[in-house]
N, C-alpha and C. Protein backbone atom coordinates (compact mmCIF):
# COMPACT_ATOMS: atom_id res chain seq x y z
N UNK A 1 89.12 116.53 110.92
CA UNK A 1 88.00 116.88 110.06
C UNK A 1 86.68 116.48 110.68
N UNK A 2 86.63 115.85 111.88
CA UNK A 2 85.34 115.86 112.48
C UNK A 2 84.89 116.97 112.71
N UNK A 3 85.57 117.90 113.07
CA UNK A 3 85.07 119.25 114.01
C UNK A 3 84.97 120.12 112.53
N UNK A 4 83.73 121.13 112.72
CA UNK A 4 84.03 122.51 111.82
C UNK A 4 84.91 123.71 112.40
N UNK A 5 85.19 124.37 111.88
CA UNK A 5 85.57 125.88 112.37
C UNK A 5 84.98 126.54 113.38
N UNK A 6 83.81 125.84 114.03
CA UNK A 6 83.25 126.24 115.13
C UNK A 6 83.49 125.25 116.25
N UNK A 7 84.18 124.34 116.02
CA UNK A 7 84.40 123.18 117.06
C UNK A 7 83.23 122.03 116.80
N UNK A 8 81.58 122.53 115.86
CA UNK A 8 80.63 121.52 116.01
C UNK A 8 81.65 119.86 115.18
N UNK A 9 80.95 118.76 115.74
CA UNK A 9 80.66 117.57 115.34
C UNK A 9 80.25 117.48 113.90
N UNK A 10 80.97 117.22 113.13
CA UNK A 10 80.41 116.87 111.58
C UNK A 10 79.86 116.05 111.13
N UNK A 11 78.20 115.85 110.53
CA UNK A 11 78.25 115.09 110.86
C UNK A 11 77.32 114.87 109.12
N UNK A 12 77.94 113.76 108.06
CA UNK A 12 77.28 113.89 106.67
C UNK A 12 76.25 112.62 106.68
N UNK A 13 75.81 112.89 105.69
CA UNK A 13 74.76 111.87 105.08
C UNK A 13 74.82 111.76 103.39
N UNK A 14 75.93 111.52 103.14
CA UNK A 14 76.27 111.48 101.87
C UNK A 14 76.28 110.49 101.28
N UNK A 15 76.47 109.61 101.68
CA UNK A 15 76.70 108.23 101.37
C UNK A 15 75.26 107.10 101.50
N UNK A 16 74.90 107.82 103.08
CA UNK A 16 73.72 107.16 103.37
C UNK A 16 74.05 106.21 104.12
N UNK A 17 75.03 105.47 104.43
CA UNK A 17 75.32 104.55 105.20
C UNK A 17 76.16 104.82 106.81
N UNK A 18 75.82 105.16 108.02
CA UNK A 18 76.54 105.78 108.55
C UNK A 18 77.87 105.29 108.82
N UNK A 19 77.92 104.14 108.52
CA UNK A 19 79.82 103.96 108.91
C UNK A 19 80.52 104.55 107.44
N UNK A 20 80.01 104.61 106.52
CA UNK A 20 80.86 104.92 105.68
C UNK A 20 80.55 106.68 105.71
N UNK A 21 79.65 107.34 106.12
CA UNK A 21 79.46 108.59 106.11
C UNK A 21 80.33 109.35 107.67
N UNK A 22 80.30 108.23 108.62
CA UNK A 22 81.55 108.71 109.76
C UNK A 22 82.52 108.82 109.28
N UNK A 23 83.51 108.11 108.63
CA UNK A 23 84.64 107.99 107.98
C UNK A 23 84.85 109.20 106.90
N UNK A 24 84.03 109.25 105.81
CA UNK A 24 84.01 111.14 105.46
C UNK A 24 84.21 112.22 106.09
N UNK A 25 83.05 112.30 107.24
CA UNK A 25 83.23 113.20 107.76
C UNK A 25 84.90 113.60 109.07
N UNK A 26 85.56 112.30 109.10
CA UNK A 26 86.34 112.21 109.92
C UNK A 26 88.03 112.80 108.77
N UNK A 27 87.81 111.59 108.01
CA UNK A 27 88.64 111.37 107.31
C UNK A 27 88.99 112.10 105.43
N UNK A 28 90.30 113.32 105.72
CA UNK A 28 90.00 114.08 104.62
C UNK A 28 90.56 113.22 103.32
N UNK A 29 91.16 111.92 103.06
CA UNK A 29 91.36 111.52 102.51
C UNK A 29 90.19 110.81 101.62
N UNK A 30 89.58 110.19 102.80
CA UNK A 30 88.32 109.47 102.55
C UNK A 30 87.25 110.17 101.50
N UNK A 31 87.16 111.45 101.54
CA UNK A 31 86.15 112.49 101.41
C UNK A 31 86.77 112.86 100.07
N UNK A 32 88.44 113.10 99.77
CA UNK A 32 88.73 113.46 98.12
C UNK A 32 88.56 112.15 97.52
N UNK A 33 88.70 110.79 98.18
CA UNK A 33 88.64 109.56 97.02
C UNK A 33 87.04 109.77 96.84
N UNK A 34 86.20 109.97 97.68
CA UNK A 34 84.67 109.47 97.75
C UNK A 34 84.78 110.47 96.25
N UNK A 35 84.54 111.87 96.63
CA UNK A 35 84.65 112.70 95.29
C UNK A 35 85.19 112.61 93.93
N UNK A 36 86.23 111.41 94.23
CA UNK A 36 87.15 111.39 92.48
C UNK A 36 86.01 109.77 92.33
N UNK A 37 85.53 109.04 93.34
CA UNK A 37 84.66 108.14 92.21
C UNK A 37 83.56 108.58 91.94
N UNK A 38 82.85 109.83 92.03
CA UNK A 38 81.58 110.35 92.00
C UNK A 38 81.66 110.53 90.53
N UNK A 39 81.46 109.77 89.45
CA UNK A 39 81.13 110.10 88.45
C UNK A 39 80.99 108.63 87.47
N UNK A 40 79.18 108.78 86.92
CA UNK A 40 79.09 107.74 86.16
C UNK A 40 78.29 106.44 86.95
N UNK A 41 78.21 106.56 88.15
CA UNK A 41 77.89 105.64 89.49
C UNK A 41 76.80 106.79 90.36
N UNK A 42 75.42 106.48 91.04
CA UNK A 42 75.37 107.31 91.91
C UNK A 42 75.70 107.44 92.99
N UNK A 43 76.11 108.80 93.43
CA UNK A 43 76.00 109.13 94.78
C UNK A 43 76.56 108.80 95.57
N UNK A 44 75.83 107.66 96.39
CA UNK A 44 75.75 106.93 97.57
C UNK A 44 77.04 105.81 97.24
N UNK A 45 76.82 105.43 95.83
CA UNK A 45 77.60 104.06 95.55
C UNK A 45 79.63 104.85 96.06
N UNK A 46 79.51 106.02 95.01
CA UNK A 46 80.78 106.62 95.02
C UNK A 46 81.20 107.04 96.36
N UNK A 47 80.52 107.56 97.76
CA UNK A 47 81.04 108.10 98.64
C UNK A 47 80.79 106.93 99.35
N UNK A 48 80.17 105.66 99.31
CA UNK A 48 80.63 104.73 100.13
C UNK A 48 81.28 103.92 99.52
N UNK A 49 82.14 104.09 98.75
CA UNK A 49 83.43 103.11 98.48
C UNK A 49 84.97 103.51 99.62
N UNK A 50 85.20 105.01 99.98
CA UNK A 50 86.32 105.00 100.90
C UNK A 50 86.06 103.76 101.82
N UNK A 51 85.15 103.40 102.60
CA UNK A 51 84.60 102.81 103.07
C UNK A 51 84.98 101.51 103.29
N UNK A 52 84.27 101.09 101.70
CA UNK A 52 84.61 99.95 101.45
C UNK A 52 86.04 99.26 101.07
N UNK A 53 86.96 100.28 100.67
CA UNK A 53 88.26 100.44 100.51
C UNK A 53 88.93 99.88 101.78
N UNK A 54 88.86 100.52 102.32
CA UNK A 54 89.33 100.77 104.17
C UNK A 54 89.36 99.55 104.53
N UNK A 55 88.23 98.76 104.35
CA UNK A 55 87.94 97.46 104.72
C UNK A 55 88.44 96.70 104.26
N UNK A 56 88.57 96.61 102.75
CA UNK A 56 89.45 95.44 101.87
C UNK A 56 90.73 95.78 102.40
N UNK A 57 91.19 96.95 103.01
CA UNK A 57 92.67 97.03 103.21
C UNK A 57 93.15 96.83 104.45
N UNK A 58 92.08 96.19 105.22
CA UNK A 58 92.36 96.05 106.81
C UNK A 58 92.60 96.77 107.61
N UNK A 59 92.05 98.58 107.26
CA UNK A 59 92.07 99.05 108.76
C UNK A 59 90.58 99.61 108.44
N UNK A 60 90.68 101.21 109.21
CA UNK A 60 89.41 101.91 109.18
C UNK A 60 89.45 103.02 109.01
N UNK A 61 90.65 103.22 108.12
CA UNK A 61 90.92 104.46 107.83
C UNK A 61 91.65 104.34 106.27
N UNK A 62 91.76 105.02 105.24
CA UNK A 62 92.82 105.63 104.16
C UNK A 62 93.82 106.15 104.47
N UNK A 63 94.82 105.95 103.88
CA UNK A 63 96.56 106.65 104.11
C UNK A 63 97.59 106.65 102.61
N UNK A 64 97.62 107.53 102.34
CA UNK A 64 98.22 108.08 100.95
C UNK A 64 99.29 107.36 100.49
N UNK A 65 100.34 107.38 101.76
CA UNK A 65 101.33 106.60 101.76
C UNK A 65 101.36 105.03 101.24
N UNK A 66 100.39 104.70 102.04
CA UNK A 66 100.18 103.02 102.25
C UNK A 66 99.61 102.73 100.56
N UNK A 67 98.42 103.48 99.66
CA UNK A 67 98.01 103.31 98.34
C UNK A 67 98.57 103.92 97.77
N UNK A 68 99.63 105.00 97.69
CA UNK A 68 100.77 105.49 96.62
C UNK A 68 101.62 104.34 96.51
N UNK A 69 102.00 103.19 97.37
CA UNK A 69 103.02 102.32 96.97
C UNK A 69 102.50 100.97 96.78
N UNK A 70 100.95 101.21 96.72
CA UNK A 70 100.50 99.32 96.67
C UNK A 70 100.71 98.85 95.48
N UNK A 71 101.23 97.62 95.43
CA UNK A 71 101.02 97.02 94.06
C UNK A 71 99.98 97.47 93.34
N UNK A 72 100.30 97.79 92.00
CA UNK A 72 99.05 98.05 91.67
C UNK A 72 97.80 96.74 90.98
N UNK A 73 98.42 95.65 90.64
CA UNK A 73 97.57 94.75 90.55
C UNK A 73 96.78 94.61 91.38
N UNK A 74 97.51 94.09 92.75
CA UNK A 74 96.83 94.24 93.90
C UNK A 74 95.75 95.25 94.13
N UNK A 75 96.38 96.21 93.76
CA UNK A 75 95.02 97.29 94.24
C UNK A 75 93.84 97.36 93.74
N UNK A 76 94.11 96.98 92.24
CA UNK A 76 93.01 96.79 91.28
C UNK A 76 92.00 95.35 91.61
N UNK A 77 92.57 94.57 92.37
CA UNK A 77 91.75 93.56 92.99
C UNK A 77 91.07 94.02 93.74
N UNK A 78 91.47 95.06 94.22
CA UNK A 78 90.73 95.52 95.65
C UNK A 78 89.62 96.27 95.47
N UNK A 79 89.30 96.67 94.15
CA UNK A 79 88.40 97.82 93.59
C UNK A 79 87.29 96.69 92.47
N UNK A 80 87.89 95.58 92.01
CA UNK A 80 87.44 94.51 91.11
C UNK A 80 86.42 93.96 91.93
N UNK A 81 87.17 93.17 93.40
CA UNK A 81 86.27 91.87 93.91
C UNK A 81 85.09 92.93 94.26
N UNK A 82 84.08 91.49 94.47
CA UNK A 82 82.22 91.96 94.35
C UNK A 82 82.19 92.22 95.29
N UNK A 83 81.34 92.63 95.93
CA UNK A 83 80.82 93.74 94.77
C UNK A 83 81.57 94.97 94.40
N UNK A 84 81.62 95.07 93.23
CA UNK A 84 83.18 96.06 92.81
C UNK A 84 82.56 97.90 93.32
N UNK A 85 83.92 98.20 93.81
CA UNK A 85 83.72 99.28 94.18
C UNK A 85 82.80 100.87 93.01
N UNK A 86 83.55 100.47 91.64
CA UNK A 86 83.13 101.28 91.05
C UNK A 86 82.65 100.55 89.83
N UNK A 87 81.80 101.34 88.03
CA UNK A 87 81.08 100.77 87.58
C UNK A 87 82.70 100.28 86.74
N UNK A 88 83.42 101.52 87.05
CA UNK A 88 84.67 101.21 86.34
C UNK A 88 86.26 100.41 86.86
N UNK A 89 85.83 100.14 87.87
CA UNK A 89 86.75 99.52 88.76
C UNK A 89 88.39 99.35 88.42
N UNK A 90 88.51 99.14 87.37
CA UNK A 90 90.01 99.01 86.95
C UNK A 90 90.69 100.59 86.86
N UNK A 91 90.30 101.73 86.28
CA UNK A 91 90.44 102.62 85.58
C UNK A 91 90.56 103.52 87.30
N UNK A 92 89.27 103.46 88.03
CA UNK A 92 89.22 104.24 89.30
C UNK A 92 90.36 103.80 90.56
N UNK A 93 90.85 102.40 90.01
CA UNK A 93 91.68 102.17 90.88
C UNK A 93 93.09 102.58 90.78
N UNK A 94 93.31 103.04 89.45
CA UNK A 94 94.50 103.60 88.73
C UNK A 94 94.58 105.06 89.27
N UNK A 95 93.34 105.61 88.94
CA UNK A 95 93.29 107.15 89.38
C UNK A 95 92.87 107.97 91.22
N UNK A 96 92.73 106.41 91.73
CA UNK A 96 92.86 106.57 93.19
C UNK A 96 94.44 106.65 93.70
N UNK A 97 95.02 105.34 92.92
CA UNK A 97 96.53 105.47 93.23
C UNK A 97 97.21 106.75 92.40
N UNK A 98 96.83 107.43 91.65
CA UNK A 98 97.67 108.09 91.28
C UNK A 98 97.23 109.47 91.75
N UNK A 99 96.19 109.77 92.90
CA UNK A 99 96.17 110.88 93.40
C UNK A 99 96.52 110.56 94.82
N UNK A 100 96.80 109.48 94.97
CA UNK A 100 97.67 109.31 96.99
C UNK A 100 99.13 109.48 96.58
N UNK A 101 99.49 108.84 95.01
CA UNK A 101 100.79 109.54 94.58
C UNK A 101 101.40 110.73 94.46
N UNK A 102 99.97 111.99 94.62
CA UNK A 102 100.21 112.92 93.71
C UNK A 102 100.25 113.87 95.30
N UNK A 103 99.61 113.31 96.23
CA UNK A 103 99.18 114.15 97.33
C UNK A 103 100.91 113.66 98.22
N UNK A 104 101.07 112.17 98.08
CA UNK A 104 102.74 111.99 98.84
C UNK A 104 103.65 113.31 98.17
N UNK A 105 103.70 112.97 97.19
CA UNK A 105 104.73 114.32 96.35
C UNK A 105 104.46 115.63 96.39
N UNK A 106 103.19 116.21 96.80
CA UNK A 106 103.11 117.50 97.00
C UNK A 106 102.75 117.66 98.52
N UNK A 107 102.02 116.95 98.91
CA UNK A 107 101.40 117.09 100.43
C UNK A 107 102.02 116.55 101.72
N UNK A 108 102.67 115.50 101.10
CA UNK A 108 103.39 114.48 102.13
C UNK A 108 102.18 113.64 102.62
N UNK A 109 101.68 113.32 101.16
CA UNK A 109 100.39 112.68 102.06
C UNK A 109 99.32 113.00 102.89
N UNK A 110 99.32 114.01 103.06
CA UNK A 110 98.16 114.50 104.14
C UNK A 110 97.37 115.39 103.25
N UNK A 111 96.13 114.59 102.99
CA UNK A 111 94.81 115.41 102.00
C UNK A 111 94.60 116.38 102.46
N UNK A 112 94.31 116.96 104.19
CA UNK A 112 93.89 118.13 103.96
C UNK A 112 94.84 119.41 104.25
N UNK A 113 96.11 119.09 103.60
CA UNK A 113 97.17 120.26 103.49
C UNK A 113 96.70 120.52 102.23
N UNK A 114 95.83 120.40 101.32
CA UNK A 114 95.38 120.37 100.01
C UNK A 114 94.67 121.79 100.43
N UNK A 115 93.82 121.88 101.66
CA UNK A 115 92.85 123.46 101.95
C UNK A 115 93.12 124.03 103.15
N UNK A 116 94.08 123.35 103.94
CA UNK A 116 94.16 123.87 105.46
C UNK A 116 94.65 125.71 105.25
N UNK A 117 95.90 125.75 104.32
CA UNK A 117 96.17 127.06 104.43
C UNK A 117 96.01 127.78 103.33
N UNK A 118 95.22 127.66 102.39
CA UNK A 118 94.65 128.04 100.95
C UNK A 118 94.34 129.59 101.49
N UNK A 119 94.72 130.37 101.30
CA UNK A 119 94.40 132.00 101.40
C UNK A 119 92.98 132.43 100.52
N UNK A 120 93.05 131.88 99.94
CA UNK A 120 91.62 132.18 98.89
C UNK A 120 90.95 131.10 98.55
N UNK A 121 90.06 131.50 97.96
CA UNK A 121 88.76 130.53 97.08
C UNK A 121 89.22 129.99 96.02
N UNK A 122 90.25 131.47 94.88
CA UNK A 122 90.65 131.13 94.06
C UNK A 122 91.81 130.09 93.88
N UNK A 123 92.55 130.12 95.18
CA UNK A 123 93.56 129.92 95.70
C UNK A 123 93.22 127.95 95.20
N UNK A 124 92.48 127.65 96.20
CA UNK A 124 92.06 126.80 96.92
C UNK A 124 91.59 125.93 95.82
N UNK A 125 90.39 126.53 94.43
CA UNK A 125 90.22 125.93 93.40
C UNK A 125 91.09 125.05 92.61
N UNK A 126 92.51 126.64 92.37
CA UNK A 126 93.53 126.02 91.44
C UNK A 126 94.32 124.65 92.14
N UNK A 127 94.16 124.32 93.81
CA UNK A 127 94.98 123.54 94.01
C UNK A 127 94.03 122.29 93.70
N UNK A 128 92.82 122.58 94.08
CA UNK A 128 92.10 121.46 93.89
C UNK A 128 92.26 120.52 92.73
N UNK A 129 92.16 121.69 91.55
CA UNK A 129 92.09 121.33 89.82
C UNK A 129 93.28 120.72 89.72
N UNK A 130 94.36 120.72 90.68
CA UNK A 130 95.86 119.99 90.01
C UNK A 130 95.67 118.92 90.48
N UNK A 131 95.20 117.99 91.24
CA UNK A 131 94.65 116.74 91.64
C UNK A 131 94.01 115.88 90.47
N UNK A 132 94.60 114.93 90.33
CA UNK A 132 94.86 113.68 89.24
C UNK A 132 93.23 113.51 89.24
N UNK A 133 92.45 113.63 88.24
CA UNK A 133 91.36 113.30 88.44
C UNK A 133 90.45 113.98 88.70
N UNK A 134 90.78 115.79 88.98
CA UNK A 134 90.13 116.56 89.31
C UNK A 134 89.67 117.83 88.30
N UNK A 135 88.70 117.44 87.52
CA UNK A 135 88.48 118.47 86.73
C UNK A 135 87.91 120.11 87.36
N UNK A 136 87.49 121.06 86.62
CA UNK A 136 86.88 122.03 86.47
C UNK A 136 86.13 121.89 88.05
N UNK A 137 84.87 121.22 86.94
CA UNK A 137 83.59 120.96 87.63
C UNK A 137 83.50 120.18 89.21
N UNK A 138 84.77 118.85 88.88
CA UNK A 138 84.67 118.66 90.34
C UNK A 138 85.31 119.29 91.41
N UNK A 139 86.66 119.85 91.05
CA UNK A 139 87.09 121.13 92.19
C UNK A 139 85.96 121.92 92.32
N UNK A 140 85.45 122.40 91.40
CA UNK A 140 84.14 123.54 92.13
C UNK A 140 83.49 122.87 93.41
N UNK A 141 82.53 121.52 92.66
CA UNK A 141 81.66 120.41 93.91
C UNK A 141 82.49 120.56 94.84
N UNK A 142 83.87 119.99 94.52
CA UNK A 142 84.25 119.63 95.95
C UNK A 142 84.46 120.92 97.19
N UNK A 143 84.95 121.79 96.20
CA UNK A 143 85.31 123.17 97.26
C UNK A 143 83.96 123.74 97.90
N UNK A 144 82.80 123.47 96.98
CA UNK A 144 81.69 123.56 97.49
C UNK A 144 80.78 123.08 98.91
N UNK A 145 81.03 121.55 98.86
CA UNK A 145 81.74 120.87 100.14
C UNK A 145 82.23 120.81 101.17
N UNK A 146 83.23 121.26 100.98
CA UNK A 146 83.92 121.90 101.79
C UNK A 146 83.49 123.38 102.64
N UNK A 147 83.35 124.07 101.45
CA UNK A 147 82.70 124.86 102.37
C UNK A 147 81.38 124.85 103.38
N UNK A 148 80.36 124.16 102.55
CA UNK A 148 79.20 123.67 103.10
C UNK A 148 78.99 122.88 104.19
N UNK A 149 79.97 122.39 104.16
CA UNK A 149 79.62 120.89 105.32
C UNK A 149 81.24 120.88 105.91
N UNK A 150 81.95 121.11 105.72
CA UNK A 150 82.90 121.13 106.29
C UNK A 150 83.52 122.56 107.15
N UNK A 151 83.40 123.54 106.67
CA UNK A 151 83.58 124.95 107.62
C UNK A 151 84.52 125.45 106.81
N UNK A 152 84.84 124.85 105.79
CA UNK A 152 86.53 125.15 104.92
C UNK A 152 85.75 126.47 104.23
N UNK A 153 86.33 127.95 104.63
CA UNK A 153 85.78 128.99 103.49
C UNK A 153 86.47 129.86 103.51
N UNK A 154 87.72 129.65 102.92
CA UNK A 154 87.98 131.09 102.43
C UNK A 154 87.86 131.89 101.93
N UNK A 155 88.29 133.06 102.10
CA UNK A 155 88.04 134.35 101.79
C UNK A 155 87.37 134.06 99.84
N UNK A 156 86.01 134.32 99.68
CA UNK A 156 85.81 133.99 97.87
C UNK A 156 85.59 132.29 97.65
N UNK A 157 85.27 132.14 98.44
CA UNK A 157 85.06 130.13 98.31
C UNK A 157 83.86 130.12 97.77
N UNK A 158 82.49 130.45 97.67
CA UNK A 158 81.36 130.29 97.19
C UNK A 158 81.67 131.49 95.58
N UNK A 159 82.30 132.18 95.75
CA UNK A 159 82.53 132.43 94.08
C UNK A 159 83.38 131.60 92.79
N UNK A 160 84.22 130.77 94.32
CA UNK A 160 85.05 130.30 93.75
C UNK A 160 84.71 128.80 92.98
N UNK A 161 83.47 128.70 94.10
CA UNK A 161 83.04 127.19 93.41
C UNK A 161 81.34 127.17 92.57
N UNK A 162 81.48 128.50 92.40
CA UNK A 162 80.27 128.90 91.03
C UNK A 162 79.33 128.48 91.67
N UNK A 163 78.09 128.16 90.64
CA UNK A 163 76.74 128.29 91.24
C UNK A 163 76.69 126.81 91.90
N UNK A 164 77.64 125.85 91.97
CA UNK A 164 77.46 125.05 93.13
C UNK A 164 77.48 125.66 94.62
N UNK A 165 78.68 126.57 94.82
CA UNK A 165 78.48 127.27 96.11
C UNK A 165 77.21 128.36 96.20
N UNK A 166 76.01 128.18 95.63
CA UNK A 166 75.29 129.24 96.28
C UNK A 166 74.26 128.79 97.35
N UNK A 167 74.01 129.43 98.19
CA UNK A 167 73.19 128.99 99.46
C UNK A 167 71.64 128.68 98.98
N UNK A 168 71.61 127.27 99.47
CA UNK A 168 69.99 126.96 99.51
C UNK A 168 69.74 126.16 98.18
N UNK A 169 71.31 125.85 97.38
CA UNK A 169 70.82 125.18 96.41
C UNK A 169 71.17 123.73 96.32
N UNK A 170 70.31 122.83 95.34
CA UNK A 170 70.48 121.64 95.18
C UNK A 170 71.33 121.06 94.02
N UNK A 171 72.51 121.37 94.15
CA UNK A 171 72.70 121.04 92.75
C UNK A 171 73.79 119.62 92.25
N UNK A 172 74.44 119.60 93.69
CA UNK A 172 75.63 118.43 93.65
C UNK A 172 75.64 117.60 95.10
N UNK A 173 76.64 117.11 95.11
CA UNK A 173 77.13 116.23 96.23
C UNK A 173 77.02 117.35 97.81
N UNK A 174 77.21 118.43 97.55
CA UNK A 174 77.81 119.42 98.56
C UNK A 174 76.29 120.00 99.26
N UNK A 175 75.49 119.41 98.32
CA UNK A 175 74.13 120.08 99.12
C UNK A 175 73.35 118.85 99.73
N UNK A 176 74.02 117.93 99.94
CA UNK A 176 73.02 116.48 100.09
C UNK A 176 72.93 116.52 101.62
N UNK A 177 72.15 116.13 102.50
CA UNK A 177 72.23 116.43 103.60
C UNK A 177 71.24 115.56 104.68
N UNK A 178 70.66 114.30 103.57
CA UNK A 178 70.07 113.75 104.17
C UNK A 178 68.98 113.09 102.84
N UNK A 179 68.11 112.39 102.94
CA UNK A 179 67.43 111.44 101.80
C UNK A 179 66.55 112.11 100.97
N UNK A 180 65.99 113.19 101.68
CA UNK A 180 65.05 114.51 100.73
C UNK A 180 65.92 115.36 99.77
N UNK A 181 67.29 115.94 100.90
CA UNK A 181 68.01 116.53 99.55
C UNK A 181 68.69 115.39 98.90
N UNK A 182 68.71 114.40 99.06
CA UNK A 182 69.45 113.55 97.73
C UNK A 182 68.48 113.76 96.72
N UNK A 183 67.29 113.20 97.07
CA UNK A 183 66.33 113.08 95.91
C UNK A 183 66.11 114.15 95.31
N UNK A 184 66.19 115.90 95.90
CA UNK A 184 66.36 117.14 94.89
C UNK A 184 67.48 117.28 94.22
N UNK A 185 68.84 116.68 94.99
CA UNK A 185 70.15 116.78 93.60
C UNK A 185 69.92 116.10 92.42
N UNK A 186 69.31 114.43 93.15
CA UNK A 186 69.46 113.51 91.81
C UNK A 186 68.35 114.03 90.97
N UNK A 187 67.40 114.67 91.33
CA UNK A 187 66.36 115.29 90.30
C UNK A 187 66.97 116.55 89.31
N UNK A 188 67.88 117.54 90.16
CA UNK A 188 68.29 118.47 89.54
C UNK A 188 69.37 118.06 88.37
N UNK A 189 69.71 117.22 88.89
CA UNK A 189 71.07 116.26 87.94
C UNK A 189 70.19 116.06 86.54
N UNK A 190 69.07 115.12 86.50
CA UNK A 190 68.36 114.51 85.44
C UNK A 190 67.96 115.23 85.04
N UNK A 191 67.18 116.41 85.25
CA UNK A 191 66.72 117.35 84.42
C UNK A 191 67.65 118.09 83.76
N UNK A 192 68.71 118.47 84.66
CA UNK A 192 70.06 119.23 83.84
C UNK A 192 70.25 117.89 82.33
N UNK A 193 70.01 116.76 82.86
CA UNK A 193 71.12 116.01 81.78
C UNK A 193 69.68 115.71 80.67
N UNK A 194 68.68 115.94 80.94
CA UNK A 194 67.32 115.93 79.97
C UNK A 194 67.63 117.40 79.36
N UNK A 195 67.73 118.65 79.77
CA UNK A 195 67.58 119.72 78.69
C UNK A 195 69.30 119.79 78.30
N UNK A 196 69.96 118.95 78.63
CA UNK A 196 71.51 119.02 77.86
C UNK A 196 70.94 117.90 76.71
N UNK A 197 70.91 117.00 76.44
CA UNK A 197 70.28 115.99 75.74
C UNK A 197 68.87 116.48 74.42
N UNK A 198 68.20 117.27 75.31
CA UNK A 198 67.39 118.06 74.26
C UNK A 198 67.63 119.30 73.72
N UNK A 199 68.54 119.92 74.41
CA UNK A 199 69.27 121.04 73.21
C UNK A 199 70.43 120.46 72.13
N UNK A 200 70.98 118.82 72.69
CA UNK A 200 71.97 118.08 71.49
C UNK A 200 71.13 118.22 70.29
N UNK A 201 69.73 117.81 70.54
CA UNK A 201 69.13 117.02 69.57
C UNK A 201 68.72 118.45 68.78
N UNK A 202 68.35 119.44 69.35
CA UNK A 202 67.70 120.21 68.79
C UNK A 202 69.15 121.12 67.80
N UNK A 203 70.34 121.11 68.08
CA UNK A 203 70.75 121.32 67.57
C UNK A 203 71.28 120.84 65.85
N UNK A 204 71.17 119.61 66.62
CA UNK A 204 71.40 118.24 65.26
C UNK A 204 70.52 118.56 63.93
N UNK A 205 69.26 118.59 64.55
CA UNK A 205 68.03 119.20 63.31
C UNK A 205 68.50 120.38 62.72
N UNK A 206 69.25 121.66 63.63
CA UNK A 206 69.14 122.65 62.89
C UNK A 206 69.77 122.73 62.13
N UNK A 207 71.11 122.18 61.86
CA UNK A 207 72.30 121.57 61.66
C UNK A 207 71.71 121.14 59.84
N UNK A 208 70.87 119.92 60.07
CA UNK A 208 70.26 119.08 59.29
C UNK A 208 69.28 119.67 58.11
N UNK A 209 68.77 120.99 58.93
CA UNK A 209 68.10 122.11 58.26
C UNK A 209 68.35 123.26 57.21
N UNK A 210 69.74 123.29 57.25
CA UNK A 210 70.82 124.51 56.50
C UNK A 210 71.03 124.09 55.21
């Protein structure tokens, strides 16, 4: 996963930190956990936890195998001690192990048999969405991702991952590309979650009005 479909060097800024943003771009395991803690935490915090993972576990890499069978107490220490990986740490460490579980039993462990031979977009979505932890919205991001920064596009991949896949936009993880577009996602984010928040309210009144 270093290389794209053109042979270039991959090279992200997602995280912001470059050892933990080498390891993404290298590592396809690294890159679905970074994505399943992206929520509730920003950004940077969620895609540099593979990272930080890696490290509490003594190598420099993730392996499906090795966290499908860890104790899970244990593991949950590993996501707990400070500074804790996530805001939810107990809960993300449950749903990390139970998608290296989910990828041993369907994948044999290897994350990116998850898109290597996906024939379609649509294809490629539905496998995404069966991933422990993987809703709607984040199979879209992530396939988005993938396509964007990674070279992964099959045939219907930008239809497949809705108006996150459209070119030139800011809207998620998949368009970040350095500290200017962070600051247009995390802006596009807040404003999305300001007129979601002010159509709640405005509904509530009308509601209140009848």
């Amino acid at each position: 996963m270093t290389k794209s479909d053109k042979g270039q060097d991959i090279t992200l800024r997602i995280a912001q930190q470059p050892e933990a943003d080498e390891l993404l771009g290298r590592s396809p395991l690294a890159a679905l956990v970074g994505m399943l803690l992206d929520q509730q935490v920003p950004m940077e915090w969620a895609f540099s936890g593979p990272y930080t993972l890696a490290q509490r576990m003594g190598g420099d890499d993730l392996e499906a195998h090795e966290i499908a069978t860890y104790d899970p107490e244990a593991f949950t220490e590993l996501f707990t001690a400070k500074p804790a990986l996530h805001r939810y740490p107990g809960s993300m460490a449950k749903r990390v192990q139970q998608l290296c579980q989910y990828l041993v039993a369907q994948y044999d462990g290897v994350a990116s048999a998850v898109w290597s031979d996906a024939a379609t977009g649509a294809e490629l979505r539905k496998r995404l969405n069966a991933l422990p932890g993987f809703g709607t919205q984040k199979s879209q991001i992530f396939l988005a991702l993938l396509g964007k920064q990674f070279g992964v596009r099959p045939p219907g991949w930008r239809e497949a991952a809705g108006s996150y896949g459209e070119d030139g936009s800011h809207r998620s993880v998949a368009d970040i590309t350095g500290p200017e577009s962070l600051a247009e996602v995390r802006s596009y984010k807040q404003e999305t979650k300001a007129a979601a928040k002010q159509a709640a309210k405005a509904a509530k009144a009308g509601a209140r009005g009848r």
